[in-house]
Structure formats: C-alpha cells, structure tokens
N, C-alpha and C. Protein backbone atom coordinates (compact mmCIF):
# COMPACT_ATOMS: atom_id res chain seq x y z
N UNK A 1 87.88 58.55 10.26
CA UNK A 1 87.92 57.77 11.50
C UNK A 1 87.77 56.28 11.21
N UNK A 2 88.77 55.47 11.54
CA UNK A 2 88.43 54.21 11.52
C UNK A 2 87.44 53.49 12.61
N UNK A 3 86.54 52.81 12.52
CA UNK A 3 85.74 52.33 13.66
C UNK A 3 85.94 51.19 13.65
N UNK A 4 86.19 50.48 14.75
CA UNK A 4 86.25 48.87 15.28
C UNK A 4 84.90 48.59 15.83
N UNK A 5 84.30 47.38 15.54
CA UNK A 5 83.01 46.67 15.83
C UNK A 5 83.28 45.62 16.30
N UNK A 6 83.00 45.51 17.93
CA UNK A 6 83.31 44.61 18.83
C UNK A 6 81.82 43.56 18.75
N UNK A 7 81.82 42.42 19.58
CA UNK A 7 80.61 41.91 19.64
C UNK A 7 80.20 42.01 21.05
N UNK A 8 80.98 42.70 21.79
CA UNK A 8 80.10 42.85 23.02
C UNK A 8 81.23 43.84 24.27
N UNK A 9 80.80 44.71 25.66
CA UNK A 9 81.88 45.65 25.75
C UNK A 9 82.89 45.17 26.15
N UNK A 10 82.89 44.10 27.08
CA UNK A 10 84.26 43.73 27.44
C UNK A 10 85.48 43.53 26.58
N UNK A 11 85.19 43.03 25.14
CA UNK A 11 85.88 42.69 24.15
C UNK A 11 85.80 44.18 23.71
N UNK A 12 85.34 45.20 23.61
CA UNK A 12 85.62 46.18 23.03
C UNK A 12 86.78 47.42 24.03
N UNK A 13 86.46 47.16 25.12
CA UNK A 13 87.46 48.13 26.36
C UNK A 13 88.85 47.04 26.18
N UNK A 14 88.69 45.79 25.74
CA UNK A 14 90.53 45.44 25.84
C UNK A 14 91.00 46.22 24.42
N UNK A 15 90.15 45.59 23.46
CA UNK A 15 90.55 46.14 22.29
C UNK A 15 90.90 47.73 22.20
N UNK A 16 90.00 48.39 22.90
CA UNK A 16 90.01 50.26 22.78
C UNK A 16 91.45 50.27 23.78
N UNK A 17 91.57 49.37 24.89
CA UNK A 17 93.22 49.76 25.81
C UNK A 17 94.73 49.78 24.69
N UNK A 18 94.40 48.87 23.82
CA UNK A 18 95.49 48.21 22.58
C UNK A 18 95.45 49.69 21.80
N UNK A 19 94.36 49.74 21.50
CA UNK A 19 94.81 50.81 20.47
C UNK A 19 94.98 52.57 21.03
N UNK A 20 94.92 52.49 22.14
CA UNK A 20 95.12 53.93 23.16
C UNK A 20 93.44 54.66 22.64
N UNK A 21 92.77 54.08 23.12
CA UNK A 21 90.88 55.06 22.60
C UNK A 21 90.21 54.46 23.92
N UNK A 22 90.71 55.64 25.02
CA UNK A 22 90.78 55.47 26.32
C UNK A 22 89.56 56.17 26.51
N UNK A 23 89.11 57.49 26.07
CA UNK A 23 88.34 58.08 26.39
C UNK A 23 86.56 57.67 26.18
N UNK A 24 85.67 57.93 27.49
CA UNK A 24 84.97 57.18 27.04
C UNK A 24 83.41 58.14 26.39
N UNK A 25 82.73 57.39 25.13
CA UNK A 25 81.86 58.18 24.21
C UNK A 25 80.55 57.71 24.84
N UNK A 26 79.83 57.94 23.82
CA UNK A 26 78.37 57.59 23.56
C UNK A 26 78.26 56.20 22.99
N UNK A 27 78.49 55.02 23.81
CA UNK A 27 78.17 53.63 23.89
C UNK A 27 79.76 52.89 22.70
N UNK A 28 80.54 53.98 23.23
CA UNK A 28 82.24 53.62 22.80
C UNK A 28 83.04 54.10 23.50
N UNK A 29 84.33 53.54 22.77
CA UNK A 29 85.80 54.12 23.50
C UNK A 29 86.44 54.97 22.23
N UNK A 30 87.08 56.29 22.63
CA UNK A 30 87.03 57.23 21.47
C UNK A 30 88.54 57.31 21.65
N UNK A 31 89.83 57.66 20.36
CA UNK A 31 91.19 57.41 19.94
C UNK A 31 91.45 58.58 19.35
N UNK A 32 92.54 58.46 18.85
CA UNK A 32 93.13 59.52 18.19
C UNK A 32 93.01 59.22 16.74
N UNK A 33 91.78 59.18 15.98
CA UNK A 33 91.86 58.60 14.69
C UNK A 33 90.83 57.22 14.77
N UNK A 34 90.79 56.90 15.75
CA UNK A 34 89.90 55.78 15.84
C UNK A 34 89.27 55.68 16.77
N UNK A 35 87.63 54.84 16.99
CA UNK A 35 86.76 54.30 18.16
C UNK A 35 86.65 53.52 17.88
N UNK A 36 86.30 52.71 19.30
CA UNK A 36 85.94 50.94 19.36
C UNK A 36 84.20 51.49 20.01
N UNK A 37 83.61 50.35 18.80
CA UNK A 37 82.35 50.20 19.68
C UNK A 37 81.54 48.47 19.76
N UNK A 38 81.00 48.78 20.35
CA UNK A 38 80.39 47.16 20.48
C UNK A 38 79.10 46.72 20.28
N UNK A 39 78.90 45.99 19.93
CA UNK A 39 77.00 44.78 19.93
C UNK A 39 77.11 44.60 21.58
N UNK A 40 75.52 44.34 21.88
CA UNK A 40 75.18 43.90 23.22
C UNK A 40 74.48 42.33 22.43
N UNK A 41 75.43 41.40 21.89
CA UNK A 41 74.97 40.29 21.48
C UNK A 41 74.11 40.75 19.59
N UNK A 42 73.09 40.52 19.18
CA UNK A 42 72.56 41.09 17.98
C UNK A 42 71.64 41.87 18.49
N UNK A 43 72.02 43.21 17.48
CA UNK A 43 71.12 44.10 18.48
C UNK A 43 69.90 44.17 17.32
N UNK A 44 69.93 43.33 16.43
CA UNK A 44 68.66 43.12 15.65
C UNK A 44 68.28 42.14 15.48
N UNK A 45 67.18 41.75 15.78
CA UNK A 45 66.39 40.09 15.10
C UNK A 45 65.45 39.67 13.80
N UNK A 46 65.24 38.94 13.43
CA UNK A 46 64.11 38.31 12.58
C UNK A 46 62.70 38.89 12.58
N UNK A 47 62.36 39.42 12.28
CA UNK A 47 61.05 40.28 11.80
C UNK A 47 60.27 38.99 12.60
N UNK A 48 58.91 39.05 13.33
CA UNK A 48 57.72 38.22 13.32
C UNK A 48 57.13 38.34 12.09
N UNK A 49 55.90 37.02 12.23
CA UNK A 49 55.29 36.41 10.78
C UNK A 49 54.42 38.30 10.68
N UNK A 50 53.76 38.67 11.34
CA UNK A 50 52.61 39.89 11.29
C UNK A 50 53.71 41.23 11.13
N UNK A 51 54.91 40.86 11.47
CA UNK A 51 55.62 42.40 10.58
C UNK A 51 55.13 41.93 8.96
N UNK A 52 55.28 41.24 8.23
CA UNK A 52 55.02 41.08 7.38
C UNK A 52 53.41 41.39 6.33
N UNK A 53 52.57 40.68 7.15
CA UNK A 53 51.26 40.63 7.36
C UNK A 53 50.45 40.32 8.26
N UNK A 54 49.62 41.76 8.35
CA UNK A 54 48.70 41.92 9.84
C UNK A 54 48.16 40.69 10.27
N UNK A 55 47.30 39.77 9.21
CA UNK A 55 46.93 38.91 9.06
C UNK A 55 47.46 37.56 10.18
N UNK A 56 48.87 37.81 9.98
CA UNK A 56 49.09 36.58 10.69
C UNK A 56 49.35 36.47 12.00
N UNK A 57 48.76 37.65 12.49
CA UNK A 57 48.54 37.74 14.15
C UNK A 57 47.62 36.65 14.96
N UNK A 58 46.96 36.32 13.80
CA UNK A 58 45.80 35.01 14.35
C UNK A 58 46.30 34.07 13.62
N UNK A 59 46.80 33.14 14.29
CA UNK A 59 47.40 31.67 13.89
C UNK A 59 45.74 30.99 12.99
N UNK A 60 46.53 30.33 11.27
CA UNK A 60 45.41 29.99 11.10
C UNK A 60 46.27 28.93 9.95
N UNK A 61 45.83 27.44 9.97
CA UNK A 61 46.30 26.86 8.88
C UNK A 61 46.29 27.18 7.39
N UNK A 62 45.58 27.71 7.11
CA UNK A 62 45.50 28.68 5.65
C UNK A 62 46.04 29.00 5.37
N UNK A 63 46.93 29.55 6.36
CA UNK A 63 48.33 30.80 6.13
C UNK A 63 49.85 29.96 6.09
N UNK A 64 49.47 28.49 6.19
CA UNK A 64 51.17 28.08 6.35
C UNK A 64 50.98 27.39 4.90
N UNK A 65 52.74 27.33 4.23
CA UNK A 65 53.62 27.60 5.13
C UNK A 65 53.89 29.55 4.78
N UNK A 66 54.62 29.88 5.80
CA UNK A 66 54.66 31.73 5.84
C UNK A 66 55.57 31.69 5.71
N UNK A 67 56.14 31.68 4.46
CA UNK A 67 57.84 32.18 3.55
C UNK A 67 57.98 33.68 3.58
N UNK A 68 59.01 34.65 3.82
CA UNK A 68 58.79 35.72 3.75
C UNK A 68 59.68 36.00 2.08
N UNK A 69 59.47 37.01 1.24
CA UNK A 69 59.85 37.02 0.10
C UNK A 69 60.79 38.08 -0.02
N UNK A 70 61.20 38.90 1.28
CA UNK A 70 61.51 39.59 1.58
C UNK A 70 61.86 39.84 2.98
N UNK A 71 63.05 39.58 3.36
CA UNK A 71 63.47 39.01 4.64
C UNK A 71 63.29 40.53 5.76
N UNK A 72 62.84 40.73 6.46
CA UNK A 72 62.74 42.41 7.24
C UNK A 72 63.71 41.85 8.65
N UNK A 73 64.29 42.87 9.09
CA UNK A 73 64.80 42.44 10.75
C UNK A 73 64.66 43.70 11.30
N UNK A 74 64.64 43.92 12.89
CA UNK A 74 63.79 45.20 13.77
C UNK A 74 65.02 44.85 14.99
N UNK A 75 64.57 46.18 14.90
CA UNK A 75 65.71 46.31 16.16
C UNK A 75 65.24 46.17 17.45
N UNK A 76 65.97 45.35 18.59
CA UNK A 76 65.64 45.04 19.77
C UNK A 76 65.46 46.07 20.74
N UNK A 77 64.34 45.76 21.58
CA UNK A 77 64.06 46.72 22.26
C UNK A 77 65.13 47.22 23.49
N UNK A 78 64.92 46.42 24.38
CA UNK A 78 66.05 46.67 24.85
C UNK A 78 67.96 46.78 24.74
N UNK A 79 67.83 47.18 23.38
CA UNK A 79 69.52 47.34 23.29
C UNK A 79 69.68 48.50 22.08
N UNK A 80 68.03 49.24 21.81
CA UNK A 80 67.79 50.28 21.17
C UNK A 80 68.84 51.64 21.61
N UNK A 81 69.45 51.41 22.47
CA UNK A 81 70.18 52.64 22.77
C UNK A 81 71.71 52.98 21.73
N UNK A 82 72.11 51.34 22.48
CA UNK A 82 73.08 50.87 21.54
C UNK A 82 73.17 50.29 19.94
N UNK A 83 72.19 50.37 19.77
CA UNK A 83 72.35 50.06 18.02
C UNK A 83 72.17 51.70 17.42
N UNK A 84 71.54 52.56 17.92
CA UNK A 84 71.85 53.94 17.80
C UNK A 84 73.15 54.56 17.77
N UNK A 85 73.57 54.29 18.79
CA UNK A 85 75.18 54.39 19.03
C UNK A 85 76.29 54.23 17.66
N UNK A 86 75.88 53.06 17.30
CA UNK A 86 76.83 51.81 16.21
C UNK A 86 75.89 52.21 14.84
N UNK A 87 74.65 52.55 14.87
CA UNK A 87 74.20 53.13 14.05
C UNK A 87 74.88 54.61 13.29
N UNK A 88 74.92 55.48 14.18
CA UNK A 88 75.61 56.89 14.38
C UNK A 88 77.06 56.86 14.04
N UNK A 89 77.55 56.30 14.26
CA UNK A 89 79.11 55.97 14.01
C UNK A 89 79.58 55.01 12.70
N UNK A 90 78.65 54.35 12.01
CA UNK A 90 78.80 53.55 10.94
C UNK A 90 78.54 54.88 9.94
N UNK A 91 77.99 55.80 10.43
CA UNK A 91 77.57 56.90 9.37
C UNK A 91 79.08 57.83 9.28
N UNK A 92 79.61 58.06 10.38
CA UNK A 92 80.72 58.70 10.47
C UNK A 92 82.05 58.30 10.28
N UNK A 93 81.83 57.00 10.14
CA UNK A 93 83.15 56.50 9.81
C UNK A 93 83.82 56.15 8.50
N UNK A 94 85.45 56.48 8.45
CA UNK A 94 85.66 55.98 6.79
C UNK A 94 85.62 54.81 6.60
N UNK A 95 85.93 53.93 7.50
CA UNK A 95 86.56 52.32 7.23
C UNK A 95 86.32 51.72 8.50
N UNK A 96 86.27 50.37 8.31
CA UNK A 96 85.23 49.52 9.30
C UNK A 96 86.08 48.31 9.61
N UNK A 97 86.38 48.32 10.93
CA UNK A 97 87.27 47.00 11.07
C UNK A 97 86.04 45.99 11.72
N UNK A 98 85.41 44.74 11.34
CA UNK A 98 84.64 43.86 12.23
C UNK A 98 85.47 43.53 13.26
N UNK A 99 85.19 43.27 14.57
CA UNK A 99 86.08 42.66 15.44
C UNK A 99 85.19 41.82 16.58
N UNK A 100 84.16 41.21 15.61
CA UNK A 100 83.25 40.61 16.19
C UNK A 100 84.01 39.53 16.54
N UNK A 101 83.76 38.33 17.15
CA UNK A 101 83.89 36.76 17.61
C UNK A 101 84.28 36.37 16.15
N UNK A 102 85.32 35.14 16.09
CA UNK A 102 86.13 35.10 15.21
C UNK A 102 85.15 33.62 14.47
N UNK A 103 83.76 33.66 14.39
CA UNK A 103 83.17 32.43 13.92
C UNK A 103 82.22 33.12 12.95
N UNK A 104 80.89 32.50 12.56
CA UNK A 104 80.00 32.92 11.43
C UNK A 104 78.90 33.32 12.73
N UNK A 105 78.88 33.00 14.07
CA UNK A 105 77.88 34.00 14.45
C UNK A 105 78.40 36.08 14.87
N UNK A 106 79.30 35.42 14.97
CA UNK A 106 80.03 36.83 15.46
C UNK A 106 80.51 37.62 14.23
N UNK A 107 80.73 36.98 12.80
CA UNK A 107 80.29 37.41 11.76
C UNK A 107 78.92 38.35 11.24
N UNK A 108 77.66 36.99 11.50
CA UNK A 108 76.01 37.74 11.34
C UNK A 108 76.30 39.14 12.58
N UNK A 109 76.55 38.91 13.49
CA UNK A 109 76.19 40.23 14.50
C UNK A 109 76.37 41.69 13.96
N UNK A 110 77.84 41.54 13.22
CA UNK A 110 78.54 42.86 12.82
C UNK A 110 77.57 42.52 11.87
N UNK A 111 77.58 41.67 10.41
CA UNK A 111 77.36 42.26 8.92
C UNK A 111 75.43 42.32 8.58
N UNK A 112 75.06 41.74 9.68
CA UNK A 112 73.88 42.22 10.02
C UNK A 112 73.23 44.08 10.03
N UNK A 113 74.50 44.80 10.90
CA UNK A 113 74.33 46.18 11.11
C UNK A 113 74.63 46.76 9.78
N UNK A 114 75.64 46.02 9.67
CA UNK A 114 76.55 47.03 7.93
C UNK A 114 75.42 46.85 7.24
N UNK A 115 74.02 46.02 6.78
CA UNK A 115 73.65 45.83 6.01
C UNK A 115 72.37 47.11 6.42
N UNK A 116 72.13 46.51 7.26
CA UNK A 116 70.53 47.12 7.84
C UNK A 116 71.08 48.81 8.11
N UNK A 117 72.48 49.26 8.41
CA UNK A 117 72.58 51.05 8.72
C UNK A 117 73.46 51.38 7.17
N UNK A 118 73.49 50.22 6.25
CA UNK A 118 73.51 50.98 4.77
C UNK A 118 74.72 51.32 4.73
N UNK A 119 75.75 50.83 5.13
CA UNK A 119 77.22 51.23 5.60
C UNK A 119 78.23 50.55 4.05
N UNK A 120 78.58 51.67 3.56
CA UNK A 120 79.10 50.92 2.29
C UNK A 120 80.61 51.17 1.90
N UNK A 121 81.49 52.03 3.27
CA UNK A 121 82.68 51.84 3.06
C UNK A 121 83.61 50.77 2.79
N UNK A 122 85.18 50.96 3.06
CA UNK A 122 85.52 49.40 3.40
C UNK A 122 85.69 48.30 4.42
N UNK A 123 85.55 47.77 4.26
CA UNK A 123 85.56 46.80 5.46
C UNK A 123 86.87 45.70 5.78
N UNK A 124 87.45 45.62 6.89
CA UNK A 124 88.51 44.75 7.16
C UNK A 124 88.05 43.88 8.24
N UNK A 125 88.40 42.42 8.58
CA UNK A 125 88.04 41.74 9.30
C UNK A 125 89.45 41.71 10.57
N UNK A 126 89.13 41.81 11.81
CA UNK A 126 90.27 41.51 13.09
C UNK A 126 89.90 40.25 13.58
N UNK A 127 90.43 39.07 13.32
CA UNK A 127 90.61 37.76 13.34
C UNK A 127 91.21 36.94 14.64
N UNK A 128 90.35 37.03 15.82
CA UNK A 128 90.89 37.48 17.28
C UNK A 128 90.24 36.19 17.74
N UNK A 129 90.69 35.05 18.82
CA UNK A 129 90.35 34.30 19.64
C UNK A 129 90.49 34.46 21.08
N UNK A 130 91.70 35.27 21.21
CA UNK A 130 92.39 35.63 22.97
C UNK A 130 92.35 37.20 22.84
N UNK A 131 92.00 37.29 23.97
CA UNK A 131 91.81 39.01 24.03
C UNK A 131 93.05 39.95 24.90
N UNK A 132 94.01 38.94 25.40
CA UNK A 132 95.38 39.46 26.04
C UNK A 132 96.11 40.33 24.96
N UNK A 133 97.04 41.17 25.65
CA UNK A 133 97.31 42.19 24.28
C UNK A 133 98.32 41.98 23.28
N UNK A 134 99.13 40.63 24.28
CA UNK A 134 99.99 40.01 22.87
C UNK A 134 99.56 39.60 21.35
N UNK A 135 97.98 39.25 21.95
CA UNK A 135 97.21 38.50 20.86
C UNK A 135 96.78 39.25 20.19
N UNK A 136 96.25 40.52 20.98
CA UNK A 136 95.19 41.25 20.38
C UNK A 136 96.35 42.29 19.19
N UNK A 137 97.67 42.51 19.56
CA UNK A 137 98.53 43.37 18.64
C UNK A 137 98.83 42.19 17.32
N UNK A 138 99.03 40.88 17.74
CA UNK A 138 99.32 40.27 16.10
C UNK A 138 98.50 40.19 15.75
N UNK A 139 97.10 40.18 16.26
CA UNK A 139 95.81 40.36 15.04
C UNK A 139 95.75 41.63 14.57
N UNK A 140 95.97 42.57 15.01
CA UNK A 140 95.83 43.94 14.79
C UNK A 140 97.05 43.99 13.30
N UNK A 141 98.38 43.17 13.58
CA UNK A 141 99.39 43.54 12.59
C UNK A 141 98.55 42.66 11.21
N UNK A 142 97.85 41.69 11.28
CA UNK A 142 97.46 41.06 10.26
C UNK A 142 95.96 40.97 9.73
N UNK A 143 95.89 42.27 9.83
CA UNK A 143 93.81 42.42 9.35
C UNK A 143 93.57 41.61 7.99
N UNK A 144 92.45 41.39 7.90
CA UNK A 144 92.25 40.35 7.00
C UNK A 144 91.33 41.26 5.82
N UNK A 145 91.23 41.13 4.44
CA UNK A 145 90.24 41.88 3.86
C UNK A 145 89.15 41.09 4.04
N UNK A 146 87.70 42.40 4.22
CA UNK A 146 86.29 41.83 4.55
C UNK A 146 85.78 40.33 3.79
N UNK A 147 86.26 40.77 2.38
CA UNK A 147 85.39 39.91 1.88
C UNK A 147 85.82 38.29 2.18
N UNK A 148 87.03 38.23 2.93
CA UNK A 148 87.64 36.90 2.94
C UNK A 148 86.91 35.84 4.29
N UNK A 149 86.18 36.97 4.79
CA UNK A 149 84.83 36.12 6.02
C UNK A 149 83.56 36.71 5.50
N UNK A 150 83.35 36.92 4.37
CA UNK A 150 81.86 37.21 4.18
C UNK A 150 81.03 36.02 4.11
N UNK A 151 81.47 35.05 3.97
CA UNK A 151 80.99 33.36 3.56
C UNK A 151 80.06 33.20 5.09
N UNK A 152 81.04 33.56 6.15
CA UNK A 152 80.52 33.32 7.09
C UNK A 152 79.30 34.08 7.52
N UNK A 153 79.13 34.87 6.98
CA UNK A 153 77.74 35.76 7.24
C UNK A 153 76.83 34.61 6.51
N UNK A 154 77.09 34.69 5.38
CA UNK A 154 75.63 33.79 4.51
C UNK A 154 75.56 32.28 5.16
N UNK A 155 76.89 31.82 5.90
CA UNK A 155 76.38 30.62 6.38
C UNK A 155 75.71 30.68 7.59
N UNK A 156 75.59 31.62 8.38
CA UNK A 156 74.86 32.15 9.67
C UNK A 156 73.54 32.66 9.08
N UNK A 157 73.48 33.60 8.39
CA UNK A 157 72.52 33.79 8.36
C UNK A 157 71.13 32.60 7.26
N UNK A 158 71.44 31.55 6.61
CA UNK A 158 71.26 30.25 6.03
C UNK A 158 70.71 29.81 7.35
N UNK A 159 71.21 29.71 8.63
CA UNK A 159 71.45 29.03 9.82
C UNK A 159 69.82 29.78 10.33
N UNK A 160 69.98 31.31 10.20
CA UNK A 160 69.17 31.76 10.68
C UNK A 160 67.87 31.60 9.96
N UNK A 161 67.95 31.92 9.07
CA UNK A 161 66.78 31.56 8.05
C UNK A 161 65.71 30.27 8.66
N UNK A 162 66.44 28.97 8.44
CA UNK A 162 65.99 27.75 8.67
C UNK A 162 65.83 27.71 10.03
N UNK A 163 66.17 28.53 10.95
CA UNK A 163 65.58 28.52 12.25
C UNK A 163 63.67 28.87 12.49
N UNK A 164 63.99 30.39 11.95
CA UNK A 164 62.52 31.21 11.73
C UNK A 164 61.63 30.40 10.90
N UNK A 165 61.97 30.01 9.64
CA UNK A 165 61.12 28.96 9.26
C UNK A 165 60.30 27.79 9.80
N UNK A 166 61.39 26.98 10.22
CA UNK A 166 60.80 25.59 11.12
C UNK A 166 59.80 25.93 12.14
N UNK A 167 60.62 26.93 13.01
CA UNK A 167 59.79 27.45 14.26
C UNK A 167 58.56 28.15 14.00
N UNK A 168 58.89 28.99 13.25
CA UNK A 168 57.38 29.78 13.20
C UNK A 168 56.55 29.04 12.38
N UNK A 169 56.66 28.38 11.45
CA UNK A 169 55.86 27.41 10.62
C UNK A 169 55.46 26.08 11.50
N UNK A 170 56.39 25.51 12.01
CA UNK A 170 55.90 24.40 12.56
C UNK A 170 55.09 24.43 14.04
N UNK A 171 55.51 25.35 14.61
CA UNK A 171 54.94 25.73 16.18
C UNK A 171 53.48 25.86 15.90
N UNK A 172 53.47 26.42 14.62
CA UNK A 172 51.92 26.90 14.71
C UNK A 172 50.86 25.99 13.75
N UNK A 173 51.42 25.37 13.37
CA UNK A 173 50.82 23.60 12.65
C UNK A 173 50.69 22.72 13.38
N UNK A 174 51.61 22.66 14.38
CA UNK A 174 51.33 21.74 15.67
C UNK A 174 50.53 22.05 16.67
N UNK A 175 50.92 23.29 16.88
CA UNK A 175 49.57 23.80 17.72
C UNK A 175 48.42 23.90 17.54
N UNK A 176 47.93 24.63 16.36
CA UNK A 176 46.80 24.12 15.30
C UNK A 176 46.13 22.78 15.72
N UNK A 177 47.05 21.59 15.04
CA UNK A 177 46.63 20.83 14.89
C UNK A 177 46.81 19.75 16.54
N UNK A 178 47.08 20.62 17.19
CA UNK A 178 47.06 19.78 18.83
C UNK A 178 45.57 20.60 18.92
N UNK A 179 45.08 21.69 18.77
CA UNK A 179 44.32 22.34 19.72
C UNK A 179 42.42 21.30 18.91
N UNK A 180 42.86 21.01 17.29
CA UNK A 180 41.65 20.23 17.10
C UNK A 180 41.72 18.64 17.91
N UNK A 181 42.58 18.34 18.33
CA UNK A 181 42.75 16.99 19.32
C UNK A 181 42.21 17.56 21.22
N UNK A 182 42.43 18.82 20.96
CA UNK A 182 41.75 19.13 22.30
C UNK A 182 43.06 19.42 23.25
N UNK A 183 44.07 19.75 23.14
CA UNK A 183 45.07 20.26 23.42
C UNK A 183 45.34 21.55 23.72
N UNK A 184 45.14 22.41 24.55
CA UNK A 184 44.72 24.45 24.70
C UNK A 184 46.35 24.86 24.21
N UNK A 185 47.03 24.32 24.51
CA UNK A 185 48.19 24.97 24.88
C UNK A 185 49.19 25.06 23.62
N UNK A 186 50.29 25.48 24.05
CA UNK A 186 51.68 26.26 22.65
C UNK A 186 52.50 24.83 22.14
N UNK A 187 52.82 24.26 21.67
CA UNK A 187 53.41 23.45 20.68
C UNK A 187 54.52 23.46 20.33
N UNK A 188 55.68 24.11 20.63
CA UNK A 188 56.60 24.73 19.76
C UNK A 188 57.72 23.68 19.48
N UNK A 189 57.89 23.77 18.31
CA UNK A 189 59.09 23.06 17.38
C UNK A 189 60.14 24.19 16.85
N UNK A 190 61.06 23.44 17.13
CA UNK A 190 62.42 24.04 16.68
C UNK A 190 63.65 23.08 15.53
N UNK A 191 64.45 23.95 14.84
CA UNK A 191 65.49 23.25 13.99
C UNK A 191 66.15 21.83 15.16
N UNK A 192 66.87 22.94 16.38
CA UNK A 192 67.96 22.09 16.92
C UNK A 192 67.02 21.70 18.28
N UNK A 193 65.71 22.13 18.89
CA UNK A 193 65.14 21.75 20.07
C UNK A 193 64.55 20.90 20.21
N UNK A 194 63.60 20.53 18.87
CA UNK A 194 62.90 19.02 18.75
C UNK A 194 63.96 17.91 18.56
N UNK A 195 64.73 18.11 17.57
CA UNK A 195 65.67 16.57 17.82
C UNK A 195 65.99 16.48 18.98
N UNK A 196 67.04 17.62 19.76
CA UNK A 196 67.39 17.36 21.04
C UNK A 196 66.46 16.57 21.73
N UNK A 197 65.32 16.90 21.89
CA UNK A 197 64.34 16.88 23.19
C UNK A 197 63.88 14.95 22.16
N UNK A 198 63.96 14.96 21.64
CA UNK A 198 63.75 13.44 20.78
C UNK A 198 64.65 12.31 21.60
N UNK A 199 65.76 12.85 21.60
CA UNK A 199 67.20 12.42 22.13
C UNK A 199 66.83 12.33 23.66
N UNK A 200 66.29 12.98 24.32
CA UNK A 200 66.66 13.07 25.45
C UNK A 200 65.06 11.88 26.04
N UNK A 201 63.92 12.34 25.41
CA UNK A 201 62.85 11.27 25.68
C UNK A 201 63.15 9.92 25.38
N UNK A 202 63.88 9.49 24.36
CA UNK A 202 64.52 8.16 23.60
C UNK A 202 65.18 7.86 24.55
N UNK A 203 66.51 8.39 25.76
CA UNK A 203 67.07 7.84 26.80
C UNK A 203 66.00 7.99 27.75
N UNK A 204 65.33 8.62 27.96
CA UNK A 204 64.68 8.37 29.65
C UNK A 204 63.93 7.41 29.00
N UNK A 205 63.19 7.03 27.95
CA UNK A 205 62.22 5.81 28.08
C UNK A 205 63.44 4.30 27.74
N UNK A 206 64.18 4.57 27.52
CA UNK A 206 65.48 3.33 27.49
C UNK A 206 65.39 3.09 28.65
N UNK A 207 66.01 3.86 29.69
CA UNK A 207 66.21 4.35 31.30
C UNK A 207 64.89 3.37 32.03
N UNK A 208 63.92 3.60 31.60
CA UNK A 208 62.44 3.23 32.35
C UNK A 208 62.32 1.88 31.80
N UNK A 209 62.73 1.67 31.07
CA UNK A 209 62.52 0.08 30.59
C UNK A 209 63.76 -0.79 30.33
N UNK A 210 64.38 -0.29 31.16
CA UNK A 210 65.92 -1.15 31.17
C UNK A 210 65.25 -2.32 32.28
C-alpha cells in the first residue's frame, strides 16, 4: 500500500479525490492500492525541561543553561487519536509519499512522524503549492525522491531547536532573576517574540516623543 501524508484534512480529501481513495477509514481516505492520511498541524512537540529531569519542575538558576543531550518529543494530547491513526498506517505501508506543505515546516510535520513511528521504507516527496486537480495531477506525474527535501527537515528542525532553547532557558533566568527584584510574575523570552516586541516598544516610545 502506498500511503500519502498530508499536513492537514482538507489537503488530504482533495488529494484522496485525485487519486480515487474515496472511501472513508480510520482518520483517512482509503484507494485501491493506496490511502491518504493527514497531520492535524504537528501532532508531536518538544519534550518539556522535567521530561528530561524531574528536577526541573522547580525553576532554579543552578539548573541553567538546560541543554538536552538527547532530544525526546511526546505526542499531543489532543490530536492523540490521530497520530495513532498515521502511526498504524506508517506500520502498514510499503512506501511513503510526504505530501506535507511544500516548505521546511511542512517538511518537520511529516519527517518528524517517520522518525518518532520508526518508519524505514521509501520515501518520495509530492511537491504541491495549489491544491486544484490540474496541479495536484502534475505534482503527482513528478514525485520527487525523499532525500532531495530532507535538508528541509534539519533546517526546521535547527529552527526548532533554537526556539526551545532560548525560551525555556531564558524565560526562566528572567524570571528568576525578575522575581529577586521583586517581580511575582512569568518573564517569558522568545527567539522571534522578544525582538519583535523590542520593535514594537522602540516605535511606540518614538510615537510618544515625537
């Protein structure tokens, strides 16, 4: 059985109409030879600092910075139905078309699962921007081999990395170190939210002193 890996259902019911896998499964569309199934967005995230170690359930400067040496990711609660689903079917299938979003996040979504449900067939990439069926049949005539978007996984997930880092390291150094200034409250720093929010205080105090 070939399986298609959508990144979410709407993109997976045009795709399952294209290829006639009308009938509908257990969190797919089922074919004659093939199913389409889909992500509800990533249906796995970034481990917290205390999956790691219990320890770091109590924020404590001692403990930063919290590198993990060994990256873990857990599956989301609410979309536990469906990563079962895509779980179950990565086991049953011969060959794996991604047909995630045609960028490096819609990349991480699919090669995220292949990694974490141990999926070691082959893999082909469907290289899709428009989901009309003119579009969706010349991507279909020109599959791409996997490894020729694998780049884009490691640059997403690079992306992801330095997210969990900053945030969970810095949120809790600032907070820390707000709460000995007498500060009760959460702190949080981010890769792309602190510059923004830098940007945006830098114009309103321009604004106020124009």
């Amino acid at each position: 059985m070939r399986l298609f890996l959508c990144e979410k259902p709407s993109q997976a019911k045009d795709i399952a109409q294209v290829l006639g896998a009308r009938r509908r499964g257990e969190g797919c569309w089922i074919g004659s030879d093939v199913t389409v199934t889909w992500c509800i967005g990533h249906l796995l995230e970034t481990a917290p600092p205390d999956a790691y170690d219990g320890r770091y359930k109590r924020w404590a400067l001692a403990d930063l910075p919290i590198v993990p040496q060994r990256w873990k990711l857990q599956i989301k609660g609410k979309t536990a139905s469906q990563y079962k689903a895509v779980k179950r079917l990565l086991g049953e299938c011969a060959e794996l078309v991604i047909a995630t979003d045609a960028d490096r996040e819609g990349e991480m979504i699919a090669r995220e699962l292949v990694e974490h449900c141990r999926y070691r067939g082959p893999i082909q990439r469907l290289w899709l921007s428009a989901l009309d069926e003119a579009s969706i049949r010349k991507a279909l005539a020109a599959l791409k081999p996997g490894a020729e978007t694998f780049n884009l996984y490691q640059a997403a997930l690079g992306r992801s990395r330095a997210d969990w880092l900053i945030g969970m390291n810095m949120s809790r150094l600032f907070t820390l170190l707000g709460r000995r200034s007498g500060y009760q409250g959460v702190l949080t720093v981010g890769r792309v939210q602190t510059p923004t929010l830098r940007l945006v205080v830098d114009r309103d105090r321009a604004i106020a002193a124009f």
